[in-house]
C-alpha atoms as a PDB file:
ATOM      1  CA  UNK A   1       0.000   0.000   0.000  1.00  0.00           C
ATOM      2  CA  UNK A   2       1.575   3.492  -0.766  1.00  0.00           C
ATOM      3  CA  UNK A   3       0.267   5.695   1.674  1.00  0.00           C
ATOM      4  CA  UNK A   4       0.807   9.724   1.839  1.00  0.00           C
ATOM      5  CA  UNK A   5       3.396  11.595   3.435  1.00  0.00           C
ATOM      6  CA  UNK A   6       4.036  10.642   6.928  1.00  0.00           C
ATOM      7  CA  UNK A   7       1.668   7.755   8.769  1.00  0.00           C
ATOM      8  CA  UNK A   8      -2.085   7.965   9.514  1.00  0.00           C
ATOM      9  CA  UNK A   9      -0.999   8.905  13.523  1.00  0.00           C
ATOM     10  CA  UNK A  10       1.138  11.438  12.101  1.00  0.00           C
ATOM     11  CA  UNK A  11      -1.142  12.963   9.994  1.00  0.00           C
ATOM     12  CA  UNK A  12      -3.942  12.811  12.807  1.00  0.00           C
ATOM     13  CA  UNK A  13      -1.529  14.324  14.907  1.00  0.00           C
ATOM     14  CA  UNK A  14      -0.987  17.200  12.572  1.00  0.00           C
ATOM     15  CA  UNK A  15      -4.163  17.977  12.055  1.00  0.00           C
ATOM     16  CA  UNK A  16      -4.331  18.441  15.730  1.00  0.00           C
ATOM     17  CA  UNK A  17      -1.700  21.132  15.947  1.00  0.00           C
ATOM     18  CA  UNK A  18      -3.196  22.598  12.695  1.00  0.00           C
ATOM     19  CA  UNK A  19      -6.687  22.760  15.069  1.00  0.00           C
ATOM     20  CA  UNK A  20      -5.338  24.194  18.536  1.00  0.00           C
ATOM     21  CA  UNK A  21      -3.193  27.004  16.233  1.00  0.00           C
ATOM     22  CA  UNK A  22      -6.528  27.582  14.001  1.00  0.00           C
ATOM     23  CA  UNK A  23      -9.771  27.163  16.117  1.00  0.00           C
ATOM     24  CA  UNK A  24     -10.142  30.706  17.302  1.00  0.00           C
ATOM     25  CA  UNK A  25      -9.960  31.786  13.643  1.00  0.00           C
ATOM     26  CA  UNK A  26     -12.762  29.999  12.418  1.00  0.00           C
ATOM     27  CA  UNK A  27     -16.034  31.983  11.625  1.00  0.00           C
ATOM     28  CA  UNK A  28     -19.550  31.742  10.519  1.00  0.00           C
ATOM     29  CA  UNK A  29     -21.139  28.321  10.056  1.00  0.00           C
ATOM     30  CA  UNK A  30     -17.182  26.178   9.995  1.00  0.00           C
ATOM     31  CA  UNK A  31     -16.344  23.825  12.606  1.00  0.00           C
ATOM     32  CA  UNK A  32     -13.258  22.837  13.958  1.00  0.00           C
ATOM     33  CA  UNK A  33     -14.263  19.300  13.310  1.00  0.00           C
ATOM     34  CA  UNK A  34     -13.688  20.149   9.264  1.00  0.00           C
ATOM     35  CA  UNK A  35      -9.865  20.581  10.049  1.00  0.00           C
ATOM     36  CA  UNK A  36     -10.117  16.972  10.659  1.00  0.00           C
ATOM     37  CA  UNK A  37     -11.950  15.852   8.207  1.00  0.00           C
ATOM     38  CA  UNK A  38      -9.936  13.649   5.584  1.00  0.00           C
ATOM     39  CA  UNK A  39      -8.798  15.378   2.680  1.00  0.00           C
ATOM     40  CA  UNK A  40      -9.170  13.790  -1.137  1.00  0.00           C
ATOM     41  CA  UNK A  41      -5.077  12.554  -1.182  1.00  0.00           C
ATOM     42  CA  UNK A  42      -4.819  10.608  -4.638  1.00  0.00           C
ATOM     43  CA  UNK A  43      -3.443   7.330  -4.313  1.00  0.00           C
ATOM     44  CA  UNK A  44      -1.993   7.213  -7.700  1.00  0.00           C
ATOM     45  CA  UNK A  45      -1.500   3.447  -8.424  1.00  0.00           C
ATOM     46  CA  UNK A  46      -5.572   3.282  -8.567  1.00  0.00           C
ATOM     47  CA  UNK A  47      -6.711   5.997 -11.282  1.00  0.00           C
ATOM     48  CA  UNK A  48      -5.186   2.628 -13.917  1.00  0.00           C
ATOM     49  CA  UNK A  49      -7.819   2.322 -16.375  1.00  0.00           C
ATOM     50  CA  UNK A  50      -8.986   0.495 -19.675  1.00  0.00           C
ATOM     51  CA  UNK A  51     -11.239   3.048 -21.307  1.00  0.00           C
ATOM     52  CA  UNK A  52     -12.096   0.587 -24.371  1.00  0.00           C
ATOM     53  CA  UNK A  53     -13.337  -2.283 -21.986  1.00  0.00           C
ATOM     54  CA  UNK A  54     -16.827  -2.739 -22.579  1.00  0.00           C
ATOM     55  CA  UNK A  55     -16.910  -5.270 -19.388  1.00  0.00           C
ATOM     56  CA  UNK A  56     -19.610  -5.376 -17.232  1.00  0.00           C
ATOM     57  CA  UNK A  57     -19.335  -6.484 -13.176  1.00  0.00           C
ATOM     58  CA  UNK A  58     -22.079  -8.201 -11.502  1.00  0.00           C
ATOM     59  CA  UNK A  59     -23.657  -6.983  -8.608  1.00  0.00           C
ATOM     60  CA  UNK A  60     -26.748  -8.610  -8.194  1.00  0.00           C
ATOM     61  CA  UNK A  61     -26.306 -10.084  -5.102  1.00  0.00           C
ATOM     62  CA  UNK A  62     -25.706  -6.599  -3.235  1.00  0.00           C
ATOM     63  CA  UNK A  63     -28.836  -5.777  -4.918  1.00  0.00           C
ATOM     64  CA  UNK A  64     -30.408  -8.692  -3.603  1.00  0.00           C
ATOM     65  CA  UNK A  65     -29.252  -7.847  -0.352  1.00  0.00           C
ATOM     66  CA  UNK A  66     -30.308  -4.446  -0.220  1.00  0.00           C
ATOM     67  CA  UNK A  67     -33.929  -5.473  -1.817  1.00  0.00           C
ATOM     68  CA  UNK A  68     -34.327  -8.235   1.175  1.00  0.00           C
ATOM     69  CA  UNK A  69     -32.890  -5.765   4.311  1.00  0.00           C
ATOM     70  CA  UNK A  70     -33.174  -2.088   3.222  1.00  0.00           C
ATOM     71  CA  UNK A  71     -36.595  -0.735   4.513  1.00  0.00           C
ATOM     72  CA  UNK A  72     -36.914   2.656   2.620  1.00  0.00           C
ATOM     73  CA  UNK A  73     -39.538   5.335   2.812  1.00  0.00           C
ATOM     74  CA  UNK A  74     -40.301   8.161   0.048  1.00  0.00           C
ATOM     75  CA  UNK A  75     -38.698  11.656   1.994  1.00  0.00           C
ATOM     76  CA  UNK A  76     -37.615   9.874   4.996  1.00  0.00           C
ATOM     77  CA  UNK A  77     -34.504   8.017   5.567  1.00  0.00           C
ATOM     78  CA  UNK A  78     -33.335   4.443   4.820  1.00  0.00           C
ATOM     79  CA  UNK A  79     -33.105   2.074   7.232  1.00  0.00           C
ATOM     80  CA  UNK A  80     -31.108  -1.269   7.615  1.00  0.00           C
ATOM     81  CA  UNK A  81     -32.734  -4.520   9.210  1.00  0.00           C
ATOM     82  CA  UNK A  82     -28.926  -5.385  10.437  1.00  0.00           C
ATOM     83  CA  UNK A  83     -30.826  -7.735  13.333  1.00  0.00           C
ATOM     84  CA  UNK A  84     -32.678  -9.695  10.757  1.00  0.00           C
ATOM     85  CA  UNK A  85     -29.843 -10.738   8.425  1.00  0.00           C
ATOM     86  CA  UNK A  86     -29.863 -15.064   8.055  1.00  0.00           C
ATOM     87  CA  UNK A  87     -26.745 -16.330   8.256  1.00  0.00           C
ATOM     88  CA  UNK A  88     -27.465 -17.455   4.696  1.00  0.00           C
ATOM     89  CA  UNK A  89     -27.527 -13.959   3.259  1.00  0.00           C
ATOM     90  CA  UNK A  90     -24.532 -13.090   5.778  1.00  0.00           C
ATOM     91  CA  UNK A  91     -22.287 -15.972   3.567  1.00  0.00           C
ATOM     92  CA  UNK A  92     -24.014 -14.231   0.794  1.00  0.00           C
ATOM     93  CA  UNK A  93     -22.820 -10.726   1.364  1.00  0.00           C
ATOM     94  CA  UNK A  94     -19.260 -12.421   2.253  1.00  0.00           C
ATOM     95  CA  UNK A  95     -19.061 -14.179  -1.556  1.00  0.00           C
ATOM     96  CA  UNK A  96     -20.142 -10.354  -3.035  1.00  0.00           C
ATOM     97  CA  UNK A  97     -17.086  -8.697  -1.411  1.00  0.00           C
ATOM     98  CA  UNK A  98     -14.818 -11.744  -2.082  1.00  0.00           C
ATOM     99  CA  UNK A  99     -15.931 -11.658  -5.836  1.00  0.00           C
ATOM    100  CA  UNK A 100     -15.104  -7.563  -5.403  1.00  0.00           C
ATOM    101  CA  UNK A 101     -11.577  -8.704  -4.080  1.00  0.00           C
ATOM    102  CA  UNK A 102     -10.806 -10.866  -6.813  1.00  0.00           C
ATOM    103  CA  UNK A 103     -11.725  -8.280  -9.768  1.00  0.00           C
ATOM    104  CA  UNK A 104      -8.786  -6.725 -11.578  1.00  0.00           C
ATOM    105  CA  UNK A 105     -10.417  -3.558 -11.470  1.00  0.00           C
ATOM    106  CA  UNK A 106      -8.010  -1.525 -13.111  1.00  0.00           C
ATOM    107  CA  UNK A 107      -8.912  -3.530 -16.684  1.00  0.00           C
ATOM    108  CA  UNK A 108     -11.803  -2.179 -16.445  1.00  0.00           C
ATOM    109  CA  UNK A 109     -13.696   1.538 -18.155  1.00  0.00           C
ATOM    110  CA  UNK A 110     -14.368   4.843 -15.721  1.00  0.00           C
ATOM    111  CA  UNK A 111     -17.640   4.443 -15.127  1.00  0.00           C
ATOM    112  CA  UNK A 112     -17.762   0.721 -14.248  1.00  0.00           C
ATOM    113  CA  UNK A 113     -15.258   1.670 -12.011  1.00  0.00           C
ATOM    114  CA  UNK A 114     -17.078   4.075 -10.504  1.00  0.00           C
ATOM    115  CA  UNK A 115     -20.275   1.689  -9.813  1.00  0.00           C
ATOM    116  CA  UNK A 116     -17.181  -0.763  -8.293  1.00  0.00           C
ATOM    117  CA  UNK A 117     -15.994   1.518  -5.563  1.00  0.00           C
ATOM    118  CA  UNK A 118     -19.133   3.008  -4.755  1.00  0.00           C
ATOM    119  CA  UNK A 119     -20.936  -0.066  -4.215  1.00  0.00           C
ATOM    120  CA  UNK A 120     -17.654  -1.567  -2.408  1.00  0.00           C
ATOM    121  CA  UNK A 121     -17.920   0.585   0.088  1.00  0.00           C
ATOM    122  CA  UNK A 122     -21.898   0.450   1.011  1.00  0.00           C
ATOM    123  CA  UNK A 123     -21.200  -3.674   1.153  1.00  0.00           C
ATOM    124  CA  UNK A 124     -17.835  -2.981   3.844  1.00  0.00           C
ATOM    125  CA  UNK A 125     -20.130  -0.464   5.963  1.00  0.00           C
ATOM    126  CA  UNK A 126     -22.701  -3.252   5.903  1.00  0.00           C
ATOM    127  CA  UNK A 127     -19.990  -5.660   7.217  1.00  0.00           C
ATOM    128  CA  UNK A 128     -18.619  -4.378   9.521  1.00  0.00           C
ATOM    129  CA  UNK A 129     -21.679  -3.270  11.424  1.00  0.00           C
ATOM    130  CA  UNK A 130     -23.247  -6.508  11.246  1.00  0.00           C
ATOM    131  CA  UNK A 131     -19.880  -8.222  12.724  1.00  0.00           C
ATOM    132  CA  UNK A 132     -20.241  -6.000  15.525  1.00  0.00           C
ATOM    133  CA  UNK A 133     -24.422  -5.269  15.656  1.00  0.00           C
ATOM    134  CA  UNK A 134     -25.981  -4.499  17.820  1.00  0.00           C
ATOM    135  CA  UNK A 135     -24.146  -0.819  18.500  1.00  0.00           C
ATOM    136  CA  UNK A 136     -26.090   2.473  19.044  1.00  0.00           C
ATOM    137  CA  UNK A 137     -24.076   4.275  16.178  1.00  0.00           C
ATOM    138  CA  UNK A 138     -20.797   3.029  13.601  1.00  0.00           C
ATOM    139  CA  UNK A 139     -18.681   5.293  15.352  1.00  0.00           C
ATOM    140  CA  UNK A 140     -18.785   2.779  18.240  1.00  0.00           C
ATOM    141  CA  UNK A 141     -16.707   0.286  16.373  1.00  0.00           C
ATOM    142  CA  UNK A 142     -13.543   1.337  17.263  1.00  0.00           C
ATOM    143  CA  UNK A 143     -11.893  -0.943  15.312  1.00  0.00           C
ATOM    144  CA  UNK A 144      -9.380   1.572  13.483  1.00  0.00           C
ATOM    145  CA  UNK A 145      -5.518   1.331  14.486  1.00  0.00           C
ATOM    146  CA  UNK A 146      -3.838   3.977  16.071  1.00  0.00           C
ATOM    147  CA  UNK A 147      -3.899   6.852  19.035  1.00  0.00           C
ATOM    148  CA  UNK A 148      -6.291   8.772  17.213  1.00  0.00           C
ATOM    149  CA  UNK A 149      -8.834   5.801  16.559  1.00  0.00           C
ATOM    150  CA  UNK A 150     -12.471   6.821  16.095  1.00  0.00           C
ATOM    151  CA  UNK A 151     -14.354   4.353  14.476  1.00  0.00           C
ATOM    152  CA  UNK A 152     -14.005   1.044  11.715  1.00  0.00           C
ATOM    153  CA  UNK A 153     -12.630   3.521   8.707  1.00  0.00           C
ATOM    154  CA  UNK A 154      -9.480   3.720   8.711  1.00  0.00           C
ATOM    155  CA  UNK A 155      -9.472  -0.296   9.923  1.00  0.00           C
ATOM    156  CA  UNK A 156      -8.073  -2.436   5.953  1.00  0.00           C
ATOM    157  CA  UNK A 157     -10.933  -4.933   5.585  1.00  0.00           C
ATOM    158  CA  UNK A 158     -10.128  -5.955   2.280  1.00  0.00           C
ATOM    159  CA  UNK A 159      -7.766  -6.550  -0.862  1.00  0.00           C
ATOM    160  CA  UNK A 160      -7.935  -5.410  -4.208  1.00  0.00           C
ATOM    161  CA  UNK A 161      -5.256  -6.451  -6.608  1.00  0.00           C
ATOM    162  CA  UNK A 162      -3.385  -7.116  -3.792  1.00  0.00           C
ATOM    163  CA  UNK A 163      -3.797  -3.856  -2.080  1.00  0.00           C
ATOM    164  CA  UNK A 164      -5.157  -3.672   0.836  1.00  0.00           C
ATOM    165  CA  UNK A 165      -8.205  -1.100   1.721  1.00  0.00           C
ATOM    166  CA  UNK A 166      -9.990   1.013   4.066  1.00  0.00           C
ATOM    167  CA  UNK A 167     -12.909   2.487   4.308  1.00  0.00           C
ATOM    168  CA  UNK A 168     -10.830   6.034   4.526  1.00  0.00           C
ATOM    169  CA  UNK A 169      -8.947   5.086   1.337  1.00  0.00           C
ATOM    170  CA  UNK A 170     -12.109   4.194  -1.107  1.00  0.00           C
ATOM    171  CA  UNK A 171     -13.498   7.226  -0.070  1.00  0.00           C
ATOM    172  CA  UNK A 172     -11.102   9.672   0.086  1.00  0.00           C
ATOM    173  CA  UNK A 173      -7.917   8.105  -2.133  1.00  0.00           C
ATOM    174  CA  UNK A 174     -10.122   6.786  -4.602  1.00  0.00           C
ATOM    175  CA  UNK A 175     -13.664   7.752  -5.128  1.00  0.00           C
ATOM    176  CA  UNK A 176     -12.910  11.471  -4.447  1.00  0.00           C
ATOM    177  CA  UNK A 177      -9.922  12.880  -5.998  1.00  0.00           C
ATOM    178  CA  UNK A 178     -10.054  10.897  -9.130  1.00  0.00           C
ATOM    179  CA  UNK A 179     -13.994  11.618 -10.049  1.00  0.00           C
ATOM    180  CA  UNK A 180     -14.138  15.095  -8.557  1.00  0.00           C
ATOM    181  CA  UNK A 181     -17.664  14.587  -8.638  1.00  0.00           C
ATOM    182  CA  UNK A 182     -19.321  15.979  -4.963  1.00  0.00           C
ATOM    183  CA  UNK A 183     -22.768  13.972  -5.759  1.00  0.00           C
ATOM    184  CA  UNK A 184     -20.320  11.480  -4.537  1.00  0.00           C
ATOM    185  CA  UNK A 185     -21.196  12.225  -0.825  1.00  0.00           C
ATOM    186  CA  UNK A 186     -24.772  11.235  -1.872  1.00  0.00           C
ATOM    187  CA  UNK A 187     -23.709   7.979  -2.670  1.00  0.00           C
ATOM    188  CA  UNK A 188     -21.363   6.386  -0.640  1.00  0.00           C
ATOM    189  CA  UNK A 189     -23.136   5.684   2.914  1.00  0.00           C
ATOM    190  CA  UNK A 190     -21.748   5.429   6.503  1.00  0.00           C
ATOM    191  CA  UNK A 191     -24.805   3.909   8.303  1.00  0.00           C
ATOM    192  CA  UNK A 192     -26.053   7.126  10.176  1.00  0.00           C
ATOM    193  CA  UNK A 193     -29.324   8.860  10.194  1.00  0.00           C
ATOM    194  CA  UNK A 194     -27.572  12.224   9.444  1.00  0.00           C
ATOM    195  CA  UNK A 195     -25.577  10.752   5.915  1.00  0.00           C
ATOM    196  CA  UNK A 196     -27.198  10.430   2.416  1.00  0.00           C
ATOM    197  CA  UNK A 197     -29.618   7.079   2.387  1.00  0.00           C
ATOM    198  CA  UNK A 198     -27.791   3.940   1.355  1.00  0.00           C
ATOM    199  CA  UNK A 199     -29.656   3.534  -1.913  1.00  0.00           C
ATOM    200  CA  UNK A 200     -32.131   0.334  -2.610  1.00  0.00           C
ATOM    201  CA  UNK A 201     -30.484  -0.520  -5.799  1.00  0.00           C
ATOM    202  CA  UNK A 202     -26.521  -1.513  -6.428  1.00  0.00           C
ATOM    203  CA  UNK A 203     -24.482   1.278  -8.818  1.00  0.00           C
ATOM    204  CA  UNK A 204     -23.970   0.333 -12.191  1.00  0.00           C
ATOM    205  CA  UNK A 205     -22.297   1.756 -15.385  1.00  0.00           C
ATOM    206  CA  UNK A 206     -26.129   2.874 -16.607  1.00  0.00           C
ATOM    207  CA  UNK A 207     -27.642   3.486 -13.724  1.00  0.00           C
ATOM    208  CA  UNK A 208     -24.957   6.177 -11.848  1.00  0.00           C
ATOM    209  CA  UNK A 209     -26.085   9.668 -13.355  1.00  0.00           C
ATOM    210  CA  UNK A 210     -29.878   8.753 -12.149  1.00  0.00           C
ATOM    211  CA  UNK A 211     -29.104   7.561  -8.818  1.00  0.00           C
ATOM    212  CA  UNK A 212     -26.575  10.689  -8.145  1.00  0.00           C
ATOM    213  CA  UNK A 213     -28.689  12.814  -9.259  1.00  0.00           C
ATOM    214  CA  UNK A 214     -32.078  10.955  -7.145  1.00  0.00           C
ATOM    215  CA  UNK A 215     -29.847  10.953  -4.323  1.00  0.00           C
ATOM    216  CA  UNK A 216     -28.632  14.559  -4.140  1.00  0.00           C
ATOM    217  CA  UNK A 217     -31.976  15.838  -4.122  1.00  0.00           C
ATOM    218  CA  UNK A 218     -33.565  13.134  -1.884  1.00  0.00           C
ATOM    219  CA  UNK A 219     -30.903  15.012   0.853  1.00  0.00           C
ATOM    220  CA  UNK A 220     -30.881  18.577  -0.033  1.00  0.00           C
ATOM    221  CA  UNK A 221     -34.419  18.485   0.599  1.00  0.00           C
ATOM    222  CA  UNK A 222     -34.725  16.471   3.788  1.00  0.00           C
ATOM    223  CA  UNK A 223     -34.059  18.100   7.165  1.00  0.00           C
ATOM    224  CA  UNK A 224     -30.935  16.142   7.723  1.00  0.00           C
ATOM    225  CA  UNK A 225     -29.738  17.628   4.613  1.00  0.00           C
ATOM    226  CA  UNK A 226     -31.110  21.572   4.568  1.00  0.00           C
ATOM    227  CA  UNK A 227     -33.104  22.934   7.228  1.00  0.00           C
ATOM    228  CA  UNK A 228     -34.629  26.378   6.642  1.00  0.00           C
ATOM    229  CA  UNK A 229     -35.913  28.121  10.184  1.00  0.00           C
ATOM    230  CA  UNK A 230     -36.932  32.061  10.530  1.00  0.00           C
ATOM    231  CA  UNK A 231     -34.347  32.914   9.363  1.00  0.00           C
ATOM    232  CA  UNK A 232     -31.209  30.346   9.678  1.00  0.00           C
ATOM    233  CA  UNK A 233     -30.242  28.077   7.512  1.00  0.00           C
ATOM    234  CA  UNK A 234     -28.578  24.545   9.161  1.00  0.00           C
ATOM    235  CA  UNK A 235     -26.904  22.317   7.075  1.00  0.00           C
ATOM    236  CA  UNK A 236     -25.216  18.670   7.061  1.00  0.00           C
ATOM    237  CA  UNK A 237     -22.101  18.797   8.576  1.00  0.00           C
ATOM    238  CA  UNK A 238     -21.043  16.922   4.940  1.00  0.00           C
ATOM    239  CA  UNK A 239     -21.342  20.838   3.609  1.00  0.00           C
ATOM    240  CA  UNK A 240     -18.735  21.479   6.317  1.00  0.00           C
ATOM    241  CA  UNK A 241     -16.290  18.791   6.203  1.00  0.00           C
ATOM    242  CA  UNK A 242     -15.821  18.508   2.922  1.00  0.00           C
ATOM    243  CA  UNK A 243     -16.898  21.947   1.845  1.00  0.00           C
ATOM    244  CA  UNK A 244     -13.849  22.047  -1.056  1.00  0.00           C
ATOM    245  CA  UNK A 245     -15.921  19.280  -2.881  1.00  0.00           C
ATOM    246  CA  UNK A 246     -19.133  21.190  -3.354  1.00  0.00           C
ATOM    247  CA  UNK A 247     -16.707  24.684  -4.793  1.00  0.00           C
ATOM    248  CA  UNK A 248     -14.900  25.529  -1.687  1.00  0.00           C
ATOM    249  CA  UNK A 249     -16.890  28.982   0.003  1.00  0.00           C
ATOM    250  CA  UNK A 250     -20.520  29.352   1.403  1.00  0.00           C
ATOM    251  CA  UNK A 251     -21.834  30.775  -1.633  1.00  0.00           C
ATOM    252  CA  UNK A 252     -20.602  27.875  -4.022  1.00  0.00           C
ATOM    253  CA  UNK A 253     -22.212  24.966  -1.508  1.00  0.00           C
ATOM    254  CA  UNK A 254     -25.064  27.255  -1.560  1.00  0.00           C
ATOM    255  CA  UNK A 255     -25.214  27.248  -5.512  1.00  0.00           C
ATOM    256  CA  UNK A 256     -24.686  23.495  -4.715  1.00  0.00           C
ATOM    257  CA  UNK A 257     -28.166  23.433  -2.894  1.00  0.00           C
ATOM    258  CA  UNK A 258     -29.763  25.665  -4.972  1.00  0.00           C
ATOM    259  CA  UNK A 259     -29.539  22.885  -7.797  1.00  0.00           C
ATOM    260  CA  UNK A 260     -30.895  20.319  -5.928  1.00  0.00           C
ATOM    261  CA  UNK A 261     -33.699  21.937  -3.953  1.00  0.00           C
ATOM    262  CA  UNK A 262     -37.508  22.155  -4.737  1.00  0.00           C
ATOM    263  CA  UNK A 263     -38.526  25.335  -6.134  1.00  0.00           C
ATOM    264  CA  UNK A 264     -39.878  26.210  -2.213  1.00  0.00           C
ATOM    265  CA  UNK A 265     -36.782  25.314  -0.268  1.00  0.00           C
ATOM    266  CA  UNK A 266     -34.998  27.103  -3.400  1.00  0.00           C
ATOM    267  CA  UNK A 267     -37.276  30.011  -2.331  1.00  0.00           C
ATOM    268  CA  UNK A 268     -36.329  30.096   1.587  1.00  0.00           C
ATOM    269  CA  UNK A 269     -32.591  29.616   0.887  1.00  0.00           C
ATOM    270  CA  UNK A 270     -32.319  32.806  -1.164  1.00  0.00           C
ATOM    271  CA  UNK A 271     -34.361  34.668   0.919  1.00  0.00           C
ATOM    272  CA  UNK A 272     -32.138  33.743   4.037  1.00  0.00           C
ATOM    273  CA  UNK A 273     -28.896  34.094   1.801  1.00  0.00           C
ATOM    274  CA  UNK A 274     -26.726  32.708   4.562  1.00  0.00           C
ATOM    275  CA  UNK A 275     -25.511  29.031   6.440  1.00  0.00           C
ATOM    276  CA  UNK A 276     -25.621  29.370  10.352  1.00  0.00           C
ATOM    277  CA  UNK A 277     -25.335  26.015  11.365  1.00  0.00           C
ATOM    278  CA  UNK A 278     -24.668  22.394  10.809  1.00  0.00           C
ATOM    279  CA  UNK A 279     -26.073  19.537  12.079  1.00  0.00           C
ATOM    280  CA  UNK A 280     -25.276  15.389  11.688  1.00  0.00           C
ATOM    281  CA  UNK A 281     -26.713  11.917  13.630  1.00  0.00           C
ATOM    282  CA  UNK A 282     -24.178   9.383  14.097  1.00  0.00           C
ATOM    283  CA  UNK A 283     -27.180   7.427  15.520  1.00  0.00           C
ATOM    284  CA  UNK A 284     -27.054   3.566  13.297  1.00  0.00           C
ATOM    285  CA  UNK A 285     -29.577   3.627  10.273  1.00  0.00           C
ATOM    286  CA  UNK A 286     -30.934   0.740  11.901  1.00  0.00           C
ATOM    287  CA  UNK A 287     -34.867  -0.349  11.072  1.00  0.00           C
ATOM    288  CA  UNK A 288     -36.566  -0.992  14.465  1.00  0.00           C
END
């Protein structure tokens, strides 16, 4: 594995020092959680690609999975039946992310790569909370090495051409510096009730722009996503930690929810003109 400059604990460590000699210059909405946030490093050896491959990978059995478990709700938020998983389906989630191991993913186009990773890292999440369910939230499974542990993502759980992977690195090595695309966030999920729904269907080459584009404004115009009071505006703390995806400054992540809201919530946002707050639950998307 080729990591960055300097280990994880070093880095973690940095962005400590970078926090205590920056907090008191933070303003407006930002939180001194985004100087911890992970930033999108490119890990080079991945962005390999064949762009004439016309290859196809399967992924009907997450899509089986998520058809069986997922309980979803039109405007509300998804919700995993992690308790009610058979053992039969848990050996069938295990041969999905062994198949995903075994792919040569670099042979293969962009955009089936993009389905790959994407739906990679909704299957891990899945994982690891059901090896350690029941838990009150994913942040619980401190399963990550290191002083500065805080959760399973930065914990390798699987290999890829030999490499292995964390969550941390499919998200923010992979997914997010080589696709620069910040409907991204809407798609990859970390089994909370504040992040973007894990989506009922698995990512495919076809199916991508309709389920970005579903997604982003299934959470720009839920509470969890935008909430317009009197006259404050909260947002997901998503708009805060990883502001530099959706342009960088307030006013480009509020051009970001301008595109995505409904013509009302459009309405509010411009009258308002300004992001007071943010606002995430950790608490496990699980169904009751």
């Amino acid at each position: 594995m080729t990591l960055p400059s300097g280990t994880r604990a070093q880095r973690a460590l940095h962005r400590l020092v970078l926090a205590a000699a920056l907090s008191f210059g933070l303003s407006g909405y930002k939180s001194v959680e985004s100087l911890f946030a992970p930033s999108a490093e490119l890990w080079e050896r991945w962005t390999a690609h064949d762009p004439r491959s016309s290859q196809g990978i399967d992924h009907s059995a997450w899509d089986k999975i998520l058809a069986r478990y997922l309980q979803t709700s039109p405007g509300d938020i998804n919700r995993f039946s992690y308790g009610a998983v058979t053992a039969s389906d848990r050996e069938a989630l295990d041969g999905y992310l062994n198949a995903l191991s075994a792919t040569a993913v670099s042979g293969y186009a962009r955009n089936e790569q993009y389905a790959f990773w994407i739906n990679l890292y909704n299957a891990l999440t899945v994982d690891v909370v059901l090896d350690h369910y029941p838990v009150d939230s994913i942040r619980d499974i401190d399963i990550s090495p290191g002083l500065f542990a805080d959760g399973p993502w930065d914990k390798e759980l699987i290999e890829v051409e030999g490499e292995a992977l964390t969550l941390n690195d499919i998200e923010h090595r992979i997914l997010r510096p080589i696709w620069r695309e910040p409907r991204t966030h809407y798609a990859v999920n970390c089994a909370s009730n504040g992040c973007p729904n894990l989506l009922p269907r698995a990512f495919t080459a076809a199916n991508t722009e309709e389920l970005l584009s579903a997604a982003a404004a299934d959470y720009v115009n839920h509470p969890r996503g935008v909430s317009v009071s009197s006259d404050r505006i909260t947002v997901s703390k998503i708009y805060d930690w990883f502001g530099e995806d959706f342009g960088g400054d307030e006013t480009a992540i509020l051009n970001h929810l301008l595109d995505h809201a409904s013509p009302d919530l459009a309405a509010r946002i411009r009258a308002v003109g300004k992001i007071h707050d943010t606002a995430y639950d950790w608490a496990l998307n699980a169904a009751e």
